[in-house]
N, C-alpha and C. Protein backbone atom coordinates (compact mmCIF):
# COMPACT_ATOMS: atom_id res chain seq x y z
N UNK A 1 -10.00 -3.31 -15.20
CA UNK A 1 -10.18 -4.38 -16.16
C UNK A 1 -10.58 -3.83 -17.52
N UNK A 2 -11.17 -2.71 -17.52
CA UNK A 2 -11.49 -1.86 -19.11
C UNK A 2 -10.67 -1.48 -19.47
N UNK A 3 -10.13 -0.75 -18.92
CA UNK A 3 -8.24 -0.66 -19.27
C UNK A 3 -7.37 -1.22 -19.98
N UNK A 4 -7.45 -2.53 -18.78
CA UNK A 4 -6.40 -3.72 -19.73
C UNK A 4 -7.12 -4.29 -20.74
N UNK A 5 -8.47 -4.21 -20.88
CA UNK A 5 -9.15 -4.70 -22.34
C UNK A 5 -8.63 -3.90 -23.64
N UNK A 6 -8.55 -2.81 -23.24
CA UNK A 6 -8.06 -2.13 -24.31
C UNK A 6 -6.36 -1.82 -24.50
N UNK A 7 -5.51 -2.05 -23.48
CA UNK A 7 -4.05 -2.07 -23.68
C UNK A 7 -4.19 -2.55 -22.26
N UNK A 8 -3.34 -3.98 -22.73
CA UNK A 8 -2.91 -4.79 -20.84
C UNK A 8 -1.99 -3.79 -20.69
N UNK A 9 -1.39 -3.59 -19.55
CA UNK A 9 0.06 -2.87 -19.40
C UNK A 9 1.72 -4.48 -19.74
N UNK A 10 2.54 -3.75 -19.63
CA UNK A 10 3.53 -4.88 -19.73
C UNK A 10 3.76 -5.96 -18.81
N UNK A 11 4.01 -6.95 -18.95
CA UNK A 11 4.22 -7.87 -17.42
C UNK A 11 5.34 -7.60 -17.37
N UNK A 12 5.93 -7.82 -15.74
CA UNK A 12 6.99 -7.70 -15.42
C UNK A 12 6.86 -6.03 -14.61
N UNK A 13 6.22 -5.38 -14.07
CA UNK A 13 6.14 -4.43 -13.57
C UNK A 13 6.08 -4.20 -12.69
N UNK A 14 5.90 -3.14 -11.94
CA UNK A 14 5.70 -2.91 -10.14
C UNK A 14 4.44 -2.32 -10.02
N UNK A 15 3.61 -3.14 -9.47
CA UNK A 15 2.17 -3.23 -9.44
C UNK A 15 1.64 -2.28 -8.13
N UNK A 16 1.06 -1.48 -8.08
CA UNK A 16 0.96 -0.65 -6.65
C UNK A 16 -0.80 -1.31 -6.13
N UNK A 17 -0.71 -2.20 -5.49
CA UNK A 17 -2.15 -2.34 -4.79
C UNK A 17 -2.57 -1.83 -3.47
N UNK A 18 -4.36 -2.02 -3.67
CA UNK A 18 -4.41 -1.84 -2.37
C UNK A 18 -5.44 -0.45 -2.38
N UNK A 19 -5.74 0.25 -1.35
CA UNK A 19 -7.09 1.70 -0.94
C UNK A 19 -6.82 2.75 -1.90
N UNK A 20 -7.63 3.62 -1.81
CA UNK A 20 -7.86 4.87 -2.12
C UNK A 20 -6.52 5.64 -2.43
N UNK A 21 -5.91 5.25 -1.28
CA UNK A 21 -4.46 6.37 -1.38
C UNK A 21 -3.50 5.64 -2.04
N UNK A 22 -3.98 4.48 -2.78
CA UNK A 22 -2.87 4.28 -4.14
C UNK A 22 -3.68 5.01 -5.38
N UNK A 23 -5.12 4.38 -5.11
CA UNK A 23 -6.04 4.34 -6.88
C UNK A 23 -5.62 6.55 -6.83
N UNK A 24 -5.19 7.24 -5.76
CA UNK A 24 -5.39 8.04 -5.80
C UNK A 24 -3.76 9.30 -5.98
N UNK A 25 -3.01 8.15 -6.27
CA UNK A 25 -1.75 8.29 -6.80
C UNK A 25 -1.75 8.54 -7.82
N UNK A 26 -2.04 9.64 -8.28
CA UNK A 26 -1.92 9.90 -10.04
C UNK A 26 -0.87 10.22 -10.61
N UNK A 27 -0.04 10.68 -9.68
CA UNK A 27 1.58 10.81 -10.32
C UNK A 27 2.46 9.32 -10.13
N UNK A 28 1.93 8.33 -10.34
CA UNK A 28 3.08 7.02 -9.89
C UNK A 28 3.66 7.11 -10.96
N UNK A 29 3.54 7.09 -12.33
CA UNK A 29 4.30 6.89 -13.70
C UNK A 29 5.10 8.09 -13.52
N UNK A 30 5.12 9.40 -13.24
CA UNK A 30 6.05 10.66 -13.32
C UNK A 30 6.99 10.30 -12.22
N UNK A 31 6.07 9.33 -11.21
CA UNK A 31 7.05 9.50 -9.85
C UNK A 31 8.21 8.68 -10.30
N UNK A 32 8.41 7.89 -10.50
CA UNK A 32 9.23 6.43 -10.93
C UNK A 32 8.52 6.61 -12.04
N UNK A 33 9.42 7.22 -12.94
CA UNK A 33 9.87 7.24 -14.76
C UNK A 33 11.07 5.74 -14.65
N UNK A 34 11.18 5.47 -14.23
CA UNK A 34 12.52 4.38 -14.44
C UNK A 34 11.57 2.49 -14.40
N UNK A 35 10.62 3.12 -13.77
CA UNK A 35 10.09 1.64 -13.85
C UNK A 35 8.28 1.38 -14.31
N UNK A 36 8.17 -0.13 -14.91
CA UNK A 36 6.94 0.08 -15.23
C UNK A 36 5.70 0.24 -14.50
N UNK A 37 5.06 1.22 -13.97
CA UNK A 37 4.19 0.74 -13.02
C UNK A 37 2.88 0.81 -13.54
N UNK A 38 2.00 -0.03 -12.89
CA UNK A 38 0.85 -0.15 -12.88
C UNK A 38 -0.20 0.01 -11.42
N UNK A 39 -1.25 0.93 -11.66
CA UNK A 39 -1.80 1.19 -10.40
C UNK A 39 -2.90 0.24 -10.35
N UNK A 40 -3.37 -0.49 -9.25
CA UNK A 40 -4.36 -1.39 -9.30
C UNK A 40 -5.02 -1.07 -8.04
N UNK A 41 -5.01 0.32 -7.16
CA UNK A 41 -5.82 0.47 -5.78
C UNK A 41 -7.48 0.38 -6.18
N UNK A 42 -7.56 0.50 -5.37
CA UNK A 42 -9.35 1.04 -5.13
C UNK A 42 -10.02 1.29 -4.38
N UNK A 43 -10.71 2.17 -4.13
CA UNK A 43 -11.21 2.92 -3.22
C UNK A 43 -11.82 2.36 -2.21
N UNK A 44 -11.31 2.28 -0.61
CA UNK A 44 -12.56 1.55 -0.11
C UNK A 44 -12.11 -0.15 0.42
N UNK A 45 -11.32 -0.10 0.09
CA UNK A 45 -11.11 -1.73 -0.27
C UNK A 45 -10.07 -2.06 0.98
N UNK A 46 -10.06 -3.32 1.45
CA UNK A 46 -9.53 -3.95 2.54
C UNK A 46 -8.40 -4.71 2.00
N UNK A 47 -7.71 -5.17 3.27
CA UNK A 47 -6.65 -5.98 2.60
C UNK A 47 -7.34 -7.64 2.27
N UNK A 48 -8.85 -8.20 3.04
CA UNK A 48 -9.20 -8.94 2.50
C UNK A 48 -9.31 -9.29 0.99
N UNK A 49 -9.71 -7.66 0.66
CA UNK A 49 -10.44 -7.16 -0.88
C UNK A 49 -9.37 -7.50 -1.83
N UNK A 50 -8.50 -7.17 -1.47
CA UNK A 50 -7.17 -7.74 -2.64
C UNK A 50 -6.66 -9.39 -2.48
N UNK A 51 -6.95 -9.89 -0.99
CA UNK A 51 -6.92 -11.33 -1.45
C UNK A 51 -8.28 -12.11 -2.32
N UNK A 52 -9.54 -11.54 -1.97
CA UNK A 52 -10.34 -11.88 -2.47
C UNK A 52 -9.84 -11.41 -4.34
N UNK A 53 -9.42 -10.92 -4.48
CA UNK A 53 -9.40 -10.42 -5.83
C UNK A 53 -8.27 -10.09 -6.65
N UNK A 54 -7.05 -10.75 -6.16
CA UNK A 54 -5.72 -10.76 -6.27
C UNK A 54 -5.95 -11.51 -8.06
N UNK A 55 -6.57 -12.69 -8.32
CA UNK A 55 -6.58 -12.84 -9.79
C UNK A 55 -7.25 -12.14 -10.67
N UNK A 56 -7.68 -10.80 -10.22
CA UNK A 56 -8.20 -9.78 -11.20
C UNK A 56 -7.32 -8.57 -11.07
N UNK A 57 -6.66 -8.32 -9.83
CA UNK A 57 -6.08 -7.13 -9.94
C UNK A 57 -4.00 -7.04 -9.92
N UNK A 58 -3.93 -8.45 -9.25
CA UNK A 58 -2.62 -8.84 -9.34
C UNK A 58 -1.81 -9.92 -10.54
N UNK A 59 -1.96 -11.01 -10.30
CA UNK A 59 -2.32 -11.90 -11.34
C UNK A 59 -1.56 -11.49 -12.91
N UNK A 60 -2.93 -11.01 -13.60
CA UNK A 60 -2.79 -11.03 -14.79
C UNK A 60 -1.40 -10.31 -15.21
N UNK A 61 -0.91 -9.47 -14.03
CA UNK A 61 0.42 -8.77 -14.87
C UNK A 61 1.50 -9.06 -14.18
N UNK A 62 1.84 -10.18 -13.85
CA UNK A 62 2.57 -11.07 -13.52
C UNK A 62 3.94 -9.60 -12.97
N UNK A 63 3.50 -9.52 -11.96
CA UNK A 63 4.64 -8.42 -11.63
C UNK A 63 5.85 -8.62 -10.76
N UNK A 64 6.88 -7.92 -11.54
CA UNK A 64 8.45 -8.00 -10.68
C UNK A 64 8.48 -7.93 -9.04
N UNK A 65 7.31 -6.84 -9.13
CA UNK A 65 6.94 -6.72 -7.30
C UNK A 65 5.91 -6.32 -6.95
N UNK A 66 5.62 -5.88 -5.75
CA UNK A 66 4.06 -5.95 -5.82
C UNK A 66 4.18 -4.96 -4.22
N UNK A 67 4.00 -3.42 -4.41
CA UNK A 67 3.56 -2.64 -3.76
C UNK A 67 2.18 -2.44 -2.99
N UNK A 68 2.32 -2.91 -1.86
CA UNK A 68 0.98 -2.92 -1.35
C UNK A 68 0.26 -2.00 -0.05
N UNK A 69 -0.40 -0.87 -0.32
CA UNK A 69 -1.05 -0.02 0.88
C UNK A 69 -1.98 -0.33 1.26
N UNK A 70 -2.56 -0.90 2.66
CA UNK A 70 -3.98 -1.22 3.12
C UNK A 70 -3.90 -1.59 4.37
N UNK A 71 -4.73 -1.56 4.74
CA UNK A 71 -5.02 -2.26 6.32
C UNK A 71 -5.81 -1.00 6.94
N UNK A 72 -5.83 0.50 6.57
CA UNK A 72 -6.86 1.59 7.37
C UNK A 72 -8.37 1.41 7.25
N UNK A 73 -8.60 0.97 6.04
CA UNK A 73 -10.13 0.72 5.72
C UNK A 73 -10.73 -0.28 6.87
N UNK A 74 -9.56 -1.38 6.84
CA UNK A 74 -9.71 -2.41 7.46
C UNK A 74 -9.73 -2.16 9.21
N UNK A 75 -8.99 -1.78 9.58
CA UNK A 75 -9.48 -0.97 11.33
C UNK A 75 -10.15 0.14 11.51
N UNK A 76 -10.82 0.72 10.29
CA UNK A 76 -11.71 1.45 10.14
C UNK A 76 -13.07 1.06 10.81
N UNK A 77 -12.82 -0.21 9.99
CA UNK A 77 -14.37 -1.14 10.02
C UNK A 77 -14.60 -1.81 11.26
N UNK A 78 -13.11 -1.66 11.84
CA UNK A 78 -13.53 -2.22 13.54
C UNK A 78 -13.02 -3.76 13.33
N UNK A 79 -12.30 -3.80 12.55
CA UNK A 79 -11.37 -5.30 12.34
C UNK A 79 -10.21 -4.89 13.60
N UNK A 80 -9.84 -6.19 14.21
CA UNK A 80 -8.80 -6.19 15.34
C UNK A 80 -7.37 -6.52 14.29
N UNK A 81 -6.37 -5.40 14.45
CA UNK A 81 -5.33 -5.55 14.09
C UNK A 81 -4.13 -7.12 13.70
N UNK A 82 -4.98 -7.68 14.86
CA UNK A 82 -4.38 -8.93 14.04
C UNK A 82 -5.08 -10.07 13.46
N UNK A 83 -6.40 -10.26 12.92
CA UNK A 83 -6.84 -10.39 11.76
C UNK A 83 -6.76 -9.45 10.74
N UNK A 84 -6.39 -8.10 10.72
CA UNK A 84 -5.78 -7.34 9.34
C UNK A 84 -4.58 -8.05 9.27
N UNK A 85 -3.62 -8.56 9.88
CA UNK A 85 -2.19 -8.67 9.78
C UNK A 85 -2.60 -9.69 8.86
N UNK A 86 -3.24 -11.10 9.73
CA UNK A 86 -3.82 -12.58 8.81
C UNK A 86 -4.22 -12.22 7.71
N UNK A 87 -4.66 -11.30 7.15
CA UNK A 87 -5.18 -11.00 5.78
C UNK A 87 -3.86 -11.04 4.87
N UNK A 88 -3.23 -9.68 5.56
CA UNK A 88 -1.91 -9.16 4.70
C UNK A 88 -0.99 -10.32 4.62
N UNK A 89 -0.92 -11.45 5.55
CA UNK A 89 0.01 -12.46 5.40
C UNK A 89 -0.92 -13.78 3.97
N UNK A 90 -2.42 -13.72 4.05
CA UNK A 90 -2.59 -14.53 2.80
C UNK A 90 -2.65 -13.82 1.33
N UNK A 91 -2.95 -12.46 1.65
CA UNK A 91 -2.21 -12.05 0.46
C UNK A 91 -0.67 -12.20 -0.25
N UNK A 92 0.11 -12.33 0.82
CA UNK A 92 1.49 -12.41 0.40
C UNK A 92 1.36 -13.81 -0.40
N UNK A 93 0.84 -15.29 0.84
CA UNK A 93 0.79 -16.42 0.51
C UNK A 93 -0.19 -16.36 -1.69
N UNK A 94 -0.76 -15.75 -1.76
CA UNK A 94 -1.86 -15.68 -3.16
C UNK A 94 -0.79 -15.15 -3.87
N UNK A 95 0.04 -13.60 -3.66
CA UNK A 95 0.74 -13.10 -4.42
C UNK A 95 1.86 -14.45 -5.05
N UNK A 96 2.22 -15.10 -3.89
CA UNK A 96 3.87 -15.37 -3.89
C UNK A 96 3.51 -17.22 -4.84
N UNK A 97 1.89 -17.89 -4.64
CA UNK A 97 1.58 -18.68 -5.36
C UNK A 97 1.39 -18.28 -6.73
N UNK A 98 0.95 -17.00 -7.03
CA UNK A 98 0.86 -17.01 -8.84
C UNK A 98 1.74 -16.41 -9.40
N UNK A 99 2.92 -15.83 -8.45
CA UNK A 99 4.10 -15.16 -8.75
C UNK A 99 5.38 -15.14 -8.06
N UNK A 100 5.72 -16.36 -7.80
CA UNK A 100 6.76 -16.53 -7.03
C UNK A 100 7.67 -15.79 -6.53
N UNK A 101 8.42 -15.12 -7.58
CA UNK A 101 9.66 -14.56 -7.30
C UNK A 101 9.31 -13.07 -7.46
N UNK A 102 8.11 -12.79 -7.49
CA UNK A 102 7.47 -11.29 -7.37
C UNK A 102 8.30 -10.48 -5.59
N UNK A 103 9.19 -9.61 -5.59
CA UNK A 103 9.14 -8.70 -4.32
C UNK A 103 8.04 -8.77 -3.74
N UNK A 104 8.11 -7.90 -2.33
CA UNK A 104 6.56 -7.55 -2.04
C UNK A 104 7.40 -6.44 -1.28
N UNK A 105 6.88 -5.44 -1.19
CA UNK A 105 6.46 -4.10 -0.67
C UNK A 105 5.45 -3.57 0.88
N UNK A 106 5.33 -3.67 1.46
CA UNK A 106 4.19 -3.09 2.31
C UNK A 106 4.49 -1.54 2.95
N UNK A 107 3.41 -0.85 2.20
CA UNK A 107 3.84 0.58 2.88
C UNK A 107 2.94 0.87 4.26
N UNK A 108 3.46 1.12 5.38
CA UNK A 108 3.17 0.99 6.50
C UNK A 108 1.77 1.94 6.59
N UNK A 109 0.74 0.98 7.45
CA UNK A 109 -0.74 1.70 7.68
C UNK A 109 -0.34 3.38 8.04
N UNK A 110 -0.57 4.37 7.40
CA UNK A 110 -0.50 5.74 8.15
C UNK A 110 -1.81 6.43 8.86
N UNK A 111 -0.61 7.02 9.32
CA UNK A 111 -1.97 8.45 10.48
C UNK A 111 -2.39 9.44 10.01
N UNK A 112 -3.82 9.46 9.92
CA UNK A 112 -4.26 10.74 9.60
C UNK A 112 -5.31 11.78 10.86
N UNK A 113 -5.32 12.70 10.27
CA UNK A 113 -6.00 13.36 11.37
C UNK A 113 -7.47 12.71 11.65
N UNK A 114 -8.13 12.34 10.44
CA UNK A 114 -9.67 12.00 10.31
C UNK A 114 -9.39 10.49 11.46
N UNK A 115 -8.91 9.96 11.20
CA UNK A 115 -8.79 8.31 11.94
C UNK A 115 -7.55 8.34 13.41
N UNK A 116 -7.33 9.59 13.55
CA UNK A 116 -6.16 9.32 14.93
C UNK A 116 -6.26 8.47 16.32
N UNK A 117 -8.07 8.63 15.90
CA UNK A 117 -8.44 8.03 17.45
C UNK A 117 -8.04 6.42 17.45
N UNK A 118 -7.84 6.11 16.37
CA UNK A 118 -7.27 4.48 16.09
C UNK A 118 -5.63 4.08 15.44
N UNK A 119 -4.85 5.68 16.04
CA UNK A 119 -3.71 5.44 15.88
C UNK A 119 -2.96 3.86 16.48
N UNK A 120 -3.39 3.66 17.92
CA UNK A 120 -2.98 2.41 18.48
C UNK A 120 -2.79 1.00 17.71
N UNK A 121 -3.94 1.18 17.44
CA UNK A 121 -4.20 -0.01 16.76
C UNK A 121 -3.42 0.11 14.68
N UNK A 122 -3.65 1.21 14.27
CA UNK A 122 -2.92 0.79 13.05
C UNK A 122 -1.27 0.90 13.57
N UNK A 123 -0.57 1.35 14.95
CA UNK A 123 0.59 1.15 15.27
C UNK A 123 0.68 -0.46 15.66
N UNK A 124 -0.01 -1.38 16.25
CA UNK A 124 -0.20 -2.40 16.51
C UNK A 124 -0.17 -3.74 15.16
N UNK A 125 -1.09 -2.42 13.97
CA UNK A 125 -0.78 -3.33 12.86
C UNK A 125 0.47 -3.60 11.80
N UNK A 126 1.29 -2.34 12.36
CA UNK A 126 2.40 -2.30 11.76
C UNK A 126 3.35 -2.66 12.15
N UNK A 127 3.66 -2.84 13.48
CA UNK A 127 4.20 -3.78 14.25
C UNK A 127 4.90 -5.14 13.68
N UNK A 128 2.94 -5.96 14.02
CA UNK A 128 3.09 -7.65 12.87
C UNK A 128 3.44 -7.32 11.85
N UNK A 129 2.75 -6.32 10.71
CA UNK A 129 3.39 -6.46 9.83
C UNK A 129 4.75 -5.99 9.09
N UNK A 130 5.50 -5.33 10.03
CA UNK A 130 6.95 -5.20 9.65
C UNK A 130 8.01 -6.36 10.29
N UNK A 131 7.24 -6.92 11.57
CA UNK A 131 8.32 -8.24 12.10
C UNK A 131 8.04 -9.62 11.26
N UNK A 132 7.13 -9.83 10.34
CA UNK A 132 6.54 -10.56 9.34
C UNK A 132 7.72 -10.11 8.12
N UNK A 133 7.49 -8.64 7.80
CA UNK A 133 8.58 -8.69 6.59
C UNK A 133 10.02 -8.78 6.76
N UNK A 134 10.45 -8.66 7.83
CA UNK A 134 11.75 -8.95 8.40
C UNK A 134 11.89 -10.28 8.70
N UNK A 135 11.42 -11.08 9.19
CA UNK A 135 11.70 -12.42 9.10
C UNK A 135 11.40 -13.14 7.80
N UNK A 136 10.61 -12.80 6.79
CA UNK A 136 10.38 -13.67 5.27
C UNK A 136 10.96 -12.42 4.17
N UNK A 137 12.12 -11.32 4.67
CA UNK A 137 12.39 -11.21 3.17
C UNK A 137 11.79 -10.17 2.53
N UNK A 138 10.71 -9.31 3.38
CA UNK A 138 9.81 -8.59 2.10
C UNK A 138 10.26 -7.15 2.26
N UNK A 139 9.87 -6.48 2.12
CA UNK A 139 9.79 -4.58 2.28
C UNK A 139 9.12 -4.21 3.41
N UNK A 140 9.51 -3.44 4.20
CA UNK A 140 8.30 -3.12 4.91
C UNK A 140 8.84 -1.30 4.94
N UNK A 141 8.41 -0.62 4.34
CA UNK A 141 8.28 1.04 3.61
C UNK A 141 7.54 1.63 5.22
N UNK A 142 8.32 2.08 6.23
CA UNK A 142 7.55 3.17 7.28
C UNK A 142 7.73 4.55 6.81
N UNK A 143 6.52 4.76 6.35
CA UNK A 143 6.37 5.94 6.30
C UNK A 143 5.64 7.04 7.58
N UNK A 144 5.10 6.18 8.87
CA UNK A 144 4.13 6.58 9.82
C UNK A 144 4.74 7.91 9.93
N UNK A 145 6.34 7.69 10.56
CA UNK A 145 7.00 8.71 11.19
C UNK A 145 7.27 10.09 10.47
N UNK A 146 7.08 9.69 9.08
CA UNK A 146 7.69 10.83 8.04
C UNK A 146 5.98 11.58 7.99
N UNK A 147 5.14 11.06 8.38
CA UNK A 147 4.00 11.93 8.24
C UNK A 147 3.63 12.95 9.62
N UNK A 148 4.35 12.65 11.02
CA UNK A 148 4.06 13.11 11.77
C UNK A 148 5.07 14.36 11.98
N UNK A 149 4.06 15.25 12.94
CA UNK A 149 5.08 16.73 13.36
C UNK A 149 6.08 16.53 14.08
N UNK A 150 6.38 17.72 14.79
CA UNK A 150 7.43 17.86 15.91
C UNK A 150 6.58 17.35 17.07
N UNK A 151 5.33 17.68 17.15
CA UNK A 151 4.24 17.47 17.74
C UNK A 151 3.72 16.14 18.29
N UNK A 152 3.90 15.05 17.05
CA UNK A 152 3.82 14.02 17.41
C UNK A 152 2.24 13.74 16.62
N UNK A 153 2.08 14.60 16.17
CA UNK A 153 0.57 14.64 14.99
C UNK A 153 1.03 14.67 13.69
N UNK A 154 -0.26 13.86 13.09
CA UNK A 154 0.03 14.07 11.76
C UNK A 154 0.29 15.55 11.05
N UNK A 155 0.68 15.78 10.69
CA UNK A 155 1.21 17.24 9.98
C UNK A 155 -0.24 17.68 8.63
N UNK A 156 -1.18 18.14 9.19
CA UNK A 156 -2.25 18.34 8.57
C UNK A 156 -1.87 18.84 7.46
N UNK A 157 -0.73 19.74 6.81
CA UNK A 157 -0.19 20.18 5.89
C UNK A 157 -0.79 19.59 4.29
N UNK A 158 -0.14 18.27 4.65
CA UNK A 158 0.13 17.02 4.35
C UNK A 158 -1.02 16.23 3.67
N UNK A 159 -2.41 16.56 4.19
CA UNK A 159 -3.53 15.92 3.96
C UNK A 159 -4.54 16.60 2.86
N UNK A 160 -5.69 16.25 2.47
CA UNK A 160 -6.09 17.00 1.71
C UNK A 160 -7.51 17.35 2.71
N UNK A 161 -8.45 18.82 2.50
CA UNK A 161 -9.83 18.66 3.21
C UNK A 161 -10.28 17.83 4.15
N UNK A 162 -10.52 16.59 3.70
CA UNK A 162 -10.99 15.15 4.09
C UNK A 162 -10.35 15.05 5.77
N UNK A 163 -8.89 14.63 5.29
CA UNK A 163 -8.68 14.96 6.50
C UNK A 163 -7.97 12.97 6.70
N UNK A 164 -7.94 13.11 5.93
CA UNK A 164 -8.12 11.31 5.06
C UNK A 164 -6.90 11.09 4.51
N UNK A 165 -7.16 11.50 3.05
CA UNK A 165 -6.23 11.17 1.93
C UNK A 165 -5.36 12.17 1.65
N UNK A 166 -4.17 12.15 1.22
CA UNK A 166 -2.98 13.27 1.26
C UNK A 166 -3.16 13.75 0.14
N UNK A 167 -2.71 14.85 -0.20
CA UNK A 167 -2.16 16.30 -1.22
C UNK A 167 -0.79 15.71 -2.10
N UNK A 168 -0.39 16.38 -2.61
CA UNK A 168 0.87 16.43 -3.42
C UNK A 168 2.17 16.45 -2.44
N UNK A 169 1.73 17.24 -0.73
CA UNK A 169 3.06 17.36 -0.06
C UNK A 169 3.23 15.75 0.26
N UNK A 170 2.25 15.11 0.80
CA UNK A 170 2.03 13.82 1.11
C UNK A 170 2.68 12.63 0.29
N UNK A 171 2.02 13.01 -0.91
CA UNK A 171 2.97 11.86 -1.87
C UNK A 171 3.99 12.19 -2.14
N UNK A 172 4.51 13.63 -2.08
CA UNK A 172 5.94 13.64 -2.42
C UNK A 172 6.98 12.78 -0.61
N UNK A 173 6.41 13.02 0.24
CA UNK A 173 6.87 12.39 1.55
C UNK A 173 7.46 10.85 0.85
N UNK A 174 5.96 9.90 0.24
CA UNK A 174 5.90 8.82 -0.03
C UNK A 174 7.18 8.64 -1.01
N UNK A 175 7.07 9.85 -1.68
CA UNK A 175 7.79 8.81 -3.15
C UNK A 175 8.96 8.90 -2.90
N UNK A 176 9.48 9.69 -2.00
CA UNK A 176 10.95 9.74 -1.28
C UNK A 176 11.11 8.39 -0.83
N UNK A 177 10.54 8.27 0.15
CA UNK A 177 10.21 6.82 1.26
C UNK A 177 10.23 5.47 0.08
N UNK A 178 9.54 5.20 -0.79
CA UNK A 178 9.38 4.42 -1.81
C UNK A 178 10.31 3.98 -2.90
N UNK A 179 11.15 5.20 -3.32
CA UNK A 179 11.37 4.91 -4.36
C UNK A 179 13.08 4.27 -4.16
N UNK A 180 13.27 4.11 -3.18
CA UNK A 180 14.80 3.34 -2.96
C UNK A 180 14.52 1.84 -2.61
N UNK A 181 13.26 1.67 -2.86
CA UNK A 181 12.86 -0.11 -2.22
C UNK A 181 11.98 -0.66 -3.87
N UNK A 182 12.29 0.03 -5.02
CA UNK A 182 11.40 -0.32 -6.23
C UNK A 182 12.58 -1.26 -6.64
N UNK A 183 12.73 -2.23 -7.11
CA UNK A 183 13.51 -3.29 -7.90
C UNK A 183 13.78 -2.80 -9.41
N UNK A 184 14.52 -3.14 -9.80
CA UNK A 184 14.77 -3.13 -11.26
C UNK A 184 14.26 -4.04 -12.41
């Protein structure tokens, strides 16, 4: 919001919401030079957190589409996969009321080494939420598979320390995966 106090970005853009591993996308403008983006993640944050707060972080920049990563924080916290799904579906409902004809995006919950023991369940959440975007129309971006080995593990490569949030090999995985589902 200090940001846009001092230069809003343009409306009409592709808005990336949602945890840590967007606000932590620092290459999105180099990644997609072709379109306007704006990063609006934040650290920490649930997919409740963006419906609760969709007219501060979505909203104001009335965007072409609306890229959205979340739901790990959220089975982090010991939320059952399908109240994360109910979240991600009233966010769509908030997005699609102050922006109708906005896309929507969902990049699929991923696996990391730090959280594997709750692989089930973010597979459970991706589930609803890709048979949700297939029946209404939206994106649904799997990236789960492109993060795992031969092994059938996440490819630690891939991650940074943490064990959490990905490196540069990681987002380059993503921006492959991503950048054929951005609108014009």
């Amino acid at each position: 919001e200090e940001r846009d106090r001092r230069q809003m970005p343009p409306r009409g853009g592709v808005l990336f919401a949602g945890s840590s591993t967007i606000r932590m996308w620092k290459t999105l403008a180099m990644d997609f030079p072709d379109h306007s983006v704006i990063n609006r993640g934040f650290g920490g944050s649930q997919l409740a957190d963006s419906v609760r707060f969709s007219d501060r972080i979505i909203t104001p920049y009335h965007p072409r589409q609306v890229v959205i990563y979340a739901g790990g924080n959220d089975i982090n916290a010991g939320k059952d996969p399908d109240l994360v799904f109910g979240d991600f579906v009233a966010l769509v409902k908030a997005i699609h009321r102050d922006s109708p004809k906005a896309r929507i995006a969902f990049i699929a919950s991923a696996p990391n080494p730090l959280r594997w023991k709750q692989v089930e369940k973010v597979k459970r959440l991706n589930s609803l939420v890709a048979d949700y975007c297939r029946r209404h129309g939206l994106t649904f971006i799997d990236v789960f598979p492109l993060m795992l080995g031969a092994d059938g593990q996440p490819k630690p490569e891939i991650f940074r320390n943490d064990r959490l949030h990905m490196n540069d090999q990681g987002y380059a995985i993503w921006k492959a995966a991503v950048a054929p589902h951005l609108v014009q």
